[in-house]
N, C-alpha and C. Protein backbone atom coordinates (compact mmCIF):
# COMPACT_ATOMS: atom_id res chain seq x y z
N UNK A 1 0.82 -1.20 0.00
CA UNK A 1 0.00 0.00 0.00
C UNK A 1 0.87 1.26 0.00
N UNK A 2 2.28 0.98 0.22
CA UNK A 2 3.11 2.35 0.74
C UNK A 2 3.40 3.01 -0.76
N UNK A 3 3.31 1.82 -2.04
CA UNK A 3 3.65 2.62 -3.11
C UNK A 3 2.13 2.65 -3.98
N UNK A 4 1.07 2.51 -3.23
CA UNK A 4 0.10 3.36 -4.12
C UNK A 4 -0.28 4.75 -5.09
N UNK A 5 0.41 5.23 -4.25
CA UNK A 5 0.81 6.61 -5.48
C UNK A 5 1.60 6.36 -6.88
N UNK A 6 2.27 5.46 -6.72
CA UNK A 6 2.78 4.92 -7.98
C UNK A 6 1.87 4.09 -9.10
N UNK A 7 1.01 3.95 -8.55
CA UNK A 7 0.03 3.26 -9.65
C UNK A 7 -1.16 3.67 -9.82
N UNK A 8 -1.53 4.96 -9.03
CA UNK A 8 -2.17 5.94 -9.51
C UNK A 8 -2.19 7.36 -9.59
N UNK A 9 -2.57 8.08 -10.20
CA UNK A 9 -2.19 9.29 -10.47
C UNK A 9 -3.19 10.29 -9.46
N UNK A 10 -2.46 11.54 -9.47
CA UNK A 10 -3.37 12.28 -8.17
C UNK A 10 -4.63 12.26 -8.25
N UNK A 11 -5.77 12.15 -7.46
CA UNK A 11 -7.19 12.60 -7.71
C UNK A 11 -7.59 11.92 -9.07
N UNK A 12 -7.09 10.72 -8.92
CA UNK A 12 -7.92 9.69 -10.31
C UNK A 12 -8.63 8.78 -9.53
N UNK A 13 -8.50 8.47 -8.23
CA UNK A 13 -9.58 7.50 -7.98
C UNK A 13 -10.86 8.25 -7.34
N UNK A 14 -12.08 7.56 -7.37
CA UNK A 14 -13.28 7.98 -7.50
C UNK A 14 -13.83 7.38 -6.11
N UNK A 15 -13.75 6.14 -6.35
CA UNK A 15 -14.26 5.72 -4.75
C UNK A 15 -13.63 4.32 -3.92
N UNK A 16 -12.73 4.43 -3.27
CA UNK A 16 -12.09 3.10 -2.48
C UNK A 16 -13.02 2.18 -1.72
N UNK A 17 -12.79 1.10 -1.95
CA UNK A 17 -13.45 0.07 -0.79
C UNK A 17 -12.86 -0.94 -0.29
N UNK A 18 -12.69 -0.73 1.41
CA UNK A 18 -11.60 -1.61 2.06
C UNK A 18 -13.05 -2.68 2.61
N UNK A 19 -12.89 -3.74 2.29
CA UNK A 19 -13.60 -4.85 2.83
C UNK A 19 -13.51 -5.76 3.32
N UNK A 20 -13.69 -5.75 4.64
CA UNK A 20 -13.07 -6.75 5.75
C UNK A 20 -11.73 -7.62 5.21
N UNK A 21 -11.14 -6.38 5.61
CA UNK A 21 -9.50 -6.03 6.38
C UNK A 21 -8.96 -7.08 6.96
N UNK A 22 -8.04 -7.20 7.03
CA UNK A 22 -7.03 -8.50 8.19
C UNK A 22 -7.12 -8.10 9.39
N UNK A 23 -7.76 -8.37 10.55
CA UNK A 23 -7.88 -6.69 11.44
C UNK A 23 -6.45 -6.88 12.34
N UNK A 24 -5.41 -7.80 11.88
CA UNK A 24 -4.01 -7.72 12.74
C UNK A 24 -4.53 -7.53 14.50
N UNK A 25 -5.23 -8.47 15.15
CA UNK A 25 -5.92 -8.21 16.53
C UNK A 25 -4.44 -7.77 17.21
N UNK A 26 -2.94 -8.58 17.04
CA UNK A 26 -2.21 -8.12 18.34
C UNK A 26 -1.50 -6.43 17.87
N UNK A 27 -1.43 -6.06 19.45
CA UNK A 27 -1.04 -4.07 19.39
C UNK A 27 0.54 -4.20 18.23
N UNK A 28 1.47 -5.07 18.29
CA UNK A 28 2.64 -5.19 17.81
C UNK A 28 2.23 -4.96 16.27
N UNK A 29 1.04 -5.26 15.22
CA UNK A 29 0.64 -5.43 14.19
C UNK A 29 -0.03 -4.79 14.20
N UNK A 30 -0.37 -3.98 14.39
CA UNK A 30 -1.44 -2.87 14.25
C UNK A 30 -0.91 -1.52 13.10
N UNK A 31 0.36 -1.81 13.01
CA UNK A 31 0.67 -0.80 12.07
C UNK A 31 0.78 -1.18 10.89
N UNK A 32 0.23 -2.49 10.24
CA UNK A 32 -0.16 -3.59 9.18
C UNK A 32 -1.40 -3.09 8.86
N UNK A 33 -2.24 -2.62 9.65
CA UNK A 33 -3.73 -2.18 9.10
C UNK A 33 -3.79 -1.30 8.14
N UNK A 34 -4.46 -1.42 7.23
CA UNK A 34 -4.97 -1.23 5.94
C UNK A 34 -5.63 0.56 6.29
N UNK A 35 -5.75 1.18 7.48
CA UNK A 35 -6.43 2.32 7.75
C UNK A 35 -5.23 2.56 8.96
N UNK A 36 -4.23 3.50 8.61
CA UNK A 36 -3.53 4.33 9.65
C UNK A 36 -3.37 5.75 9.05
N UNK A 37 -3.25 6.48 9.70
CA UNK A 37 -2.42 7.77 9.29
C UNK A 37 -1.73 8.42 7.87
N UNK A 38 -0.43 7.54 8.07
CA UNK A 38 -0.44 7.65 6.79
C UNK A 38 -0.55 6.89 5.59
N UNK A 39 -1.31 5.81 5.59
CA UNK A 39 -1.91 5.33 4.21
C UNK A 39 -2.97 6.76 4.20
N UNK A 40 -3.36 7.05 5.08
CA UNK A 40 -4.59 8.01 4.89
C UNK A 40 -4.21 9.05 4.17
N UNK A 41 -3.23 9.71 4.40
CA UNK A 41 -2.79 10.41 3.71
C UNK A 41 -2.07 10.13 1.87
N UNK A 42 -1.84 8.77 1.76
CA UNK A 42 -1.72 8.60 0.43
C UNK A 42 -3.29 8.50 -0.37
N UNK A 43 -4.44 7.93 0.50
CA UNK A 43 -5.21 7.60 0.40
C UNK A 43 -5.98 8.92 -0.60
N UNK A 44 -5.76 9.94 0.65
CA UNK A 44 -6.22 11.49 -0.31
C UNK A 44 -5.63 12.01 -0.64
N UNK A 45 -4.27 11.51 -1.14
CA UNK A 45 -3.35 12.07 -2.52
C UNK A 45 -4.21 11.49 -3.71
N UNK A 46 -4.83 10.24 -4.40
CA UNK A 46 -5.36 9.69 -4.79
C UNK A 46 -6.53 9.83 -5.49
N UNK A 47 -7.50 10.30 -4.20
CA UNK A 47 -9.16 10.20 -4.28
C UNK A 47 -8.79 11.83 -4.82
N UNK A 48 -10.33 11.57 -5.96
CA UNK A 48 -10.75 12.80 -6.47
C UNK A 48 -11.24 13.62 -5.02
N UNK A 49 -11.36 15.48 -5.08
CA UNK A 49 -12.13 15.79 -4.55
C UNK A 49 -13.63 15.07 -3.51
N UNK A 50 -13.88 14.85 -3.02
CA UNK A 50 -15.70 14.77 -2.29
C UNK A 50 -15.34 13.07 -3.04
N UNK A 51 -14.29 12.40 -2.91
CA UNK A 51 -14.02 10.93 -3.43
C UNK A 51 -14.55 10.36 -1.80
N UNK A 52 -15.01 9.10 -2.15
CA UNK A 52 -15.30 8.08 -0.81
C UNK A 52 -14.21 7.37 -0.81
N UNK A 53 -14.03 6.80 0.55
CA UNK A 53 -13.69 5.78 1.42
C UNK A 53 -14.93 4.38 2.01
N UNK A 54 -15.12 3.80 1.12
CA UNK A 54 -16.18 2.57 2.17
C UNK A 54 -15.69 1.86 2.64
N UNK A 55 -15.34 1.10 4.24
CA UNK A 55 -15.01 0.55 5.01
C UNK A 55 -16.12 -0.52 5.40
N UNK A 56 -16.48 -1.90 5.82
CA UNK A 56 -17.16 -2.82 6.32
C UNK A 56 -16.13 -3.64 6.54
N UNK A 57 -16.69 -4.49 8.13
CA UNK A 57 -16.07 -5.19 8.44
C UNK A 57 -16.89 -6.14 9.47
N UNK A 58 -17.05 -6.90 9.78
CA UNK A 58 -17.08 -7.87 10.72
C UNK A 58 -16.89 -7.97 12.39
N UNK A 59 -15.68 -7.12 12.42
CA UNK A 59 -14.75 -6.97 13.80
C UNK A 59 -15.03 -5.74 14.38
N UNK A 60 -15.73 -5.55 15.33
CA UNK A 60 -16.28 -4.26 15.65
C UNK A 60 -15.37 -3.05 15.86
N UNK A 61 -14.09 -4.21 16.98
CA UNK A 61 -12.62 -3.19 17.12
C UNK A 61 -12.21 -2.49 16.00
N UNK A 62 -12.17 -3.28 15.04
CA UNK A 62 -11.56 -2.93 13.93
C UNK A 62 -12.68 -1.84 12.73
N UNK A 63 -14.11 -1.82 13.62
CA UNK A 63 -14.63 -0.70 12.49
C UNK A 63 -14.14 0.62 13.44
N UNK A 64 -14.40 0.58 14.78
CA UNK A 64 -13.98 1.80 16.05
C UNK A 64 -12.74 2.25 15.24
N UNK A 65 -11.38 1.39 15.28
CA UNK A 65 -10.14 1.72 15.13
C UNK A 65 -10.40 3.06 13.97
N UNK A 66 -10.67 2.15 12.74
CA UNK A 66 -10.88 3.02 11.24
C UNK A 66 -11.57 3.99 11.45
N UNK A 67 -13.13 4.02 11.93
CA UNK A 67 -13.23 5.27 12.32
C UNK A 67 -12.49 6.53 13.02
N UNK A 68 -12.00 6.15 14.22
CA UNK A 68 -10.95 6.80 14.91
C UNK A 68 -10.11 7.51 14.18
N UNK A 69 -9.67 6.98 13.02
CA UNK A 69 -8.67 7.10 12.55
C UNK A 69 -9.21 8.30 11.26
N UNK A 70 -10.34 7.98 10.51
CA UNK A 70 -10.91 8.17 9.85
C UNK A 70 -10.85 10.15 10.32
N UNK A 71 -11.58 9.92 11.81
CA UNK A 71 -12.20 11.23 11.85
C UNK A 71 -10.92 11.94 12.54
N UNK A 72 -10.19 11.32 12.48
CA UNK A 72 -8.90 12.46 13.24
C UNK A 72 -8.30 13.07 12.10
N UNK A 73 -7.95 12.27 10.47
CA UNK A 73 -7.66 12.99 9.80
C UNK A 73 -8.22 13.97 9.13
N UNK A 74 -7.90 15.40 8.78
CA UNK A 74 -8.02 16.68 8.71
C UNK A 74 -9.04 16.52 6.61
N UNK A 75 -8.34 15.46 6.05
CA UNK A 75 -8.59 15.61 4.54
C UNK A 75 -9.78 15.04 4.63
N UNK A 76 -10.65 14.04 5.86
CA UNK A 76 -12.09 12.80 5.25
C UNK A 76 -12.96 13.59 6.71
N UNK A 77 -13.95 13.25 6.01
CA UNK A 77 -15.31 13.57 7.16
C UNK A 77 -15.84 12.72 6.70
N UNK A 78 -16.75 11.71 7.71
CA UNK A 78 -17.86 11.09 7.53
C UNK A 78 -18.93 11.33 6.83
N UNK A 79 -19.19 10.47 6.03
CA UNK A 79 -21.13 10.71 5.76
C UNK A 79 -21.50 10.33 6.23
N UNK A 80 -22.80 10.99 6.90
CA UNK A 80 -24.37 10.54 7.29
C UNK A 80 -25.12 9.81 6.64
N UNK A 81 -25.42 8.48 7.64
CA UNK A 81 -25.96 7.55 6.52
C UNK A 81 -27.44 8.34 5.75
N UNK A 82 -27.84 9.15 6.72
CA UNK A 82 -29.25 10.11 5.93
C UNK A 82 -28.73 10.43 4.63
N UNK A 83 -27.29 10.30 4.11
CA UNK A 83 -27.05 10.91 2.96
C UNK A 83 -26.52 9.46 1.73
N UNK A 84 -27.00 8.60 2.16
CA UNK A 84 -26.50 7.23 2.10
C UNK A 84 -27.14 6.17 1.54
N UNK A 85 -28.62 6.83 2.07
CA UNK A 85 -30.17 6.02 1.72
C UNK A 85 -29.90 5.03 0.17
N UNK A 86 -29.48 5.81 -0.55
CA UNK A 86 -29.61 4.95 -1.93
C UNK A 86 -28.71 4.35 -2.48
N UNK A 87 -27.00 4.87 -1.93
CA UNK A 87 -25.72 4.46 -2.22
C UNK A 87 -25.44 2.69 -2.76
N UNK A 88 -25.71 2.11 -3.81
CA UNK A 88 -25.13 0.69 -4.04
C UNK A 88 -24.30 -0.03 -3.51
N UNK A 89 -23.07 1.01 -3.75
CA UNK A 89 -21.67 0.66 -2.71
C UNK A 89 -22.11 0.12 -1.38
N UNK A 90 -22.75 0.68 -0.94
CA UNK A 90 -23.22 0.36 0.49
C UNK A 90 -23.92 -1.42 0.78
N UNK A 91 -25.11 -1.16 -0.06
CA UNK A 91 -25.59 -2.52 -0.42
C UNK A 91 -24.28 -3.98 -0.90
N UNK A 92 -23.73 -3.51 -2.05
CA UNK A 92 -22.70 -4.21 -2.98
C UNK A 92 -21.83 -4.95 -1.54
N UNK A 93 -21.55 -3.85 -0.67
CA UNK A 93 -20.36 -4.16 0.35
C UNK A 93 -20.83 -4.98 1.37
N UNK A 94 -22.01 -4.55 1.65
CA UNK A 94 -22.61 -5.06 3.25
C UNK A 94 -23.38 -6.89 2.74
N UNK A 95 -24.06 -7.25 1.55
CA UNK A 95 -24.37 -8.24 0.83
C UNK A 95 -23.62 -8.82 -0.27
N UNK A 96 -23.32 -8.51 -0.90
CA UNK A 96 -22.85 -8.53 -2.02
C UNK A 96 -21.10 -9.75 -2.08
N UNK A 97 -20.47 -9.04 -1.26
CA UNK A 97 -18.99 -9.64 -1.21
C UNK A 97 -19.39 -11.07 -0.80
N UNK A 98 -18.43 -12.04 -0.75
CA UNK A 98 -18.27 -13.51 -0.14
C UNK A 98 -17.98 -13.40 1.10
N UNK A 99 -16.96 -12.75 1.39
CA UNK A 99 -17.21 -12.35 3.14
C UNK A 99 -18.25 -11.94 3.39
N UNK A 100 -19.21 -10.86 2.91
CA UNK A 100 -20.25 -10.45 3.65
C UNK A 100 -21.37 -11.17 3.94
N UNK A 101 -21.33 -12.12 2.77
CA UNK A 101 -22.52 -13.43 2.50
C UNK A 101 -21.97 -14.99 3.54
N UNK A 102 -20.72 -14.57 3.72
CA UNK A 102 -20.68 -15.93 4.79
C UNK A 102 -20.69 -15.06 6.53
N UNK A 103 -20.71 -13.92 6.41
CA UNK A 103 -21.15 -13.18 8.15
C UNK A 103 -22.72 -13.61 8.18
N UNK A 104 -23.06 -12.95 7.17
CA UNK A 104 -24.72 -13.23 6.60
C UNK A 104 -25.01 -14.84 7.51
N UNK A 105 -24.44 -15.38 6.54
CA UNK A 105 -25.14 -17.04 7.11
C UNK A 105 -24.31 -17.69 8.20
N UNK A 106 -23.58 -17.00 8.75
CA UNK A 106 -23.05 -17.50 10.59
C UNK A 106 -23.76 -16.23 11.46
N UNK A 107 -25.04 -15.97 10.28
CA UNK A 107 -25.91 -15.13 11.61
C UNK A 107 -24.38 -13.66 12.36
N UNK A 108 -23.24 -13.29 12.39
CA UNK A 108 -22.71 -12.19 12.60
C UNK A 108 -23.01 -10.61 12.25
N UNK A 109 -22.90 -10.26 12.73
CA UNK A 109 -22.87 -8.60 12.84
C UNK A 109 -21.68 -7.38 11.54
N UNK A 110 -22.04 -6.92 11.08
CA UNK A 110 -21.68 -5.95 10.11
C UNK A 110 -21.51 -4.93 10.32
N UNK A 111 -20.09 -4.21 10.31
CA UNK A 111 -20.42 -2.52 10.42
C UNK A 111 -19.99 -1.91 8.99
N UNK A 112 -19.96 -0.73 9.01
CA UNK A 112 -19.55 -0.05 7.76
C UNK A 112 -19.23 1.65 8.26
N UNK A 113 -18.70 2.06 7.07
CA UNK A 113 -19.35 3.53 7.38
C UNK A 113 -18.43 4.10 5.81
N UNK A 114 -18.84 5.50 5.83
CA UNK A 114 -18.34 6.10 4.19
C UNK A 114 -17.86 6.92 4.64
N UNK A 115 -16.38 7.36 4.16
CA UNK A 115 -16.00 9.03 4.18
C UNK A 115 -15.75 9.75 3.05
N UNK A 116 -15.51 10.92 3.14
CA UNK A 116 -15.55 11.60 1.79
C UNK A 116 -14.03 12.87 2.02
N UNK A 117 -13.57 12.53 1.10
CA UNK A 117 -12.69 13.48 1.04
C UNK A 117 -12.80 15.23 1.15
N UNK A 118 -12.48 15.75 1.74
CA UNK A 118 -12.59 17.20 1.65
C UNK A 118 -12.04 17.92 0.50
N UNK A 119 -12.81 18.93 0.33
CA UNK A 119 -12.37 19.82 -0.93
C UNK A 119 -10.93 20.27 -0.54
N UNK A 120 -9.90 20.13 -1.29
CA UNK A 120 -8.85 20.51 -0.79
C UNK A 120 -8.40 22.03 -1.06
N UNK A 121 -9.68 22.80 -1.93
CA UNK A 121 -9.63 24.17 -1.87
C UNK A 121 -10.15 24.86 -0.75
N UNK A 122 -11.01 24.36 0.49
CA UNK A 122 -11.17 24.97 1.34
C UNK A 122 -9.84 25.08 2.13
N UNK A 123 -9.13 26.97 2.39
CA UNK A 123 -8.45 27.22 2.98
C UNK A 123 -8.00 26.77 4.51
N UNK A 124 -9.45 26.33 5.11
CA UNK A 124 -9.13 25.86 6.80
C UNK A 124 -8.59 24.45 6.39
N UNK A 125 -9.28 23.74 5.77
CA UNK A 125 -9.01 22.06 5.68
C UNK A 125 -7.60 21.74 5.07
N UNK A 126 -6.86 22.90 4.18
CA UNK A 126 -5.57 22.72 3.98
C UNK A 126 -4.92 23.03 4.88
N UNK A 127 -4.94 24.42 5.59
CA UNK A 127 -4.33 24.78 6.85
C UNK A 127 -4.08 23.60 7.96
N UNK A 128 -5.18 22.77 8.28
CA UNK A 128 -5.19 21.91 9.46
C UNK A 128 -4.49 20.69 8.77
N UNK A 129 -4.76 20.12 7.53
CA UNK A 129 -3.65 19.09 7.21
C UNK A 129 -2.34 19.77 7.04
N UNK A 130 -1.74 20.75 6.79
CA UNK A 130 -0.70 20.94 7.32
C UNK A 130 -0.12 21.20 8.60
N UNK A 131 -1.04 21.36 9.21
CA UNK A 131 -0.82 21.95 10.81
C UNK A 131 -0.84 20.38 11.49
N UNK A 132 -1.01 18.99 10.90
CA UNK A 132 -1.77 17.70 11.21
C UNK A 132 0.00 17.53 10.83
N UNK A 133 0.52 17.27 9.52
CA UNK A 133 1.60 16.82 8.67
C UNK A 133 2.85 16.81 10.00
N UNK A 134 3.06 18.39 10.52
CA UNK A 134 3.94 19.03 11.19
C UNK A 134 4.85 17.73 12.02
């Protein structure tokens, strides 16, 4: 993941989907996860403008973590699922995958959630990812 910028060009991807992740349970591996800091930051070198992030997973720790992680960085804000109602991605991810269809039938639990990249022309949201970078 560290040389993703190399195989895509700035603001060419449209919408990422990480789908149940390896969630690396011990603290020693935790910097193996697919959602830290700075993948995040290659992440929105990447994504177009108002580009998504969809995350689902299985492991509850592991949706908390991503979120956590999600909302500390300065470039993604959450969507409201009120804004979500019709999204496919959403459906595609939560049914759709082979992981999601074998949580499905061992009866397990699903989380998810979407973020969206910030306009990187708003002056505060560049200010604070650099003031974040430092």
């Amino acid at each position: 993941m560290k040389t993703l910028h190399n195989y895509f060009k700035k603001e060419s991807v449209e919408k990422m989907f990480i789908c149940f992740a390896d969630p690396h349970f011990k603290k020693v591996n935790h910097r193996r996860r697919i959602i830290n800091q700075s993948l995040l930051t290659d992440y929105a070198y990447i994504l177009k403008p108002e580009g998504r992030i969809y995350e689902v997973t299985d492991v509850k720790d592991l949706h908390d973590w991503n979120c956590q992680h999600l909302d500390a960085h300065p470039m993604f804000e959450r969507i409201p699922d009120s804004e979500l109602a019709n999204d496919p991605g959403i459906k595609a991810m939560r049914e759709e995958t082979d992981e999601a269809q074998k949580v499905i039938r061992n009866g397990g639990s699903i989380w998810h959630a979407v973020y969206r990249k910030r306009n990187p022309e708003a002056t505060e949201v560049l200010s604070e990812a650099l003031e974040w970078l430092k």
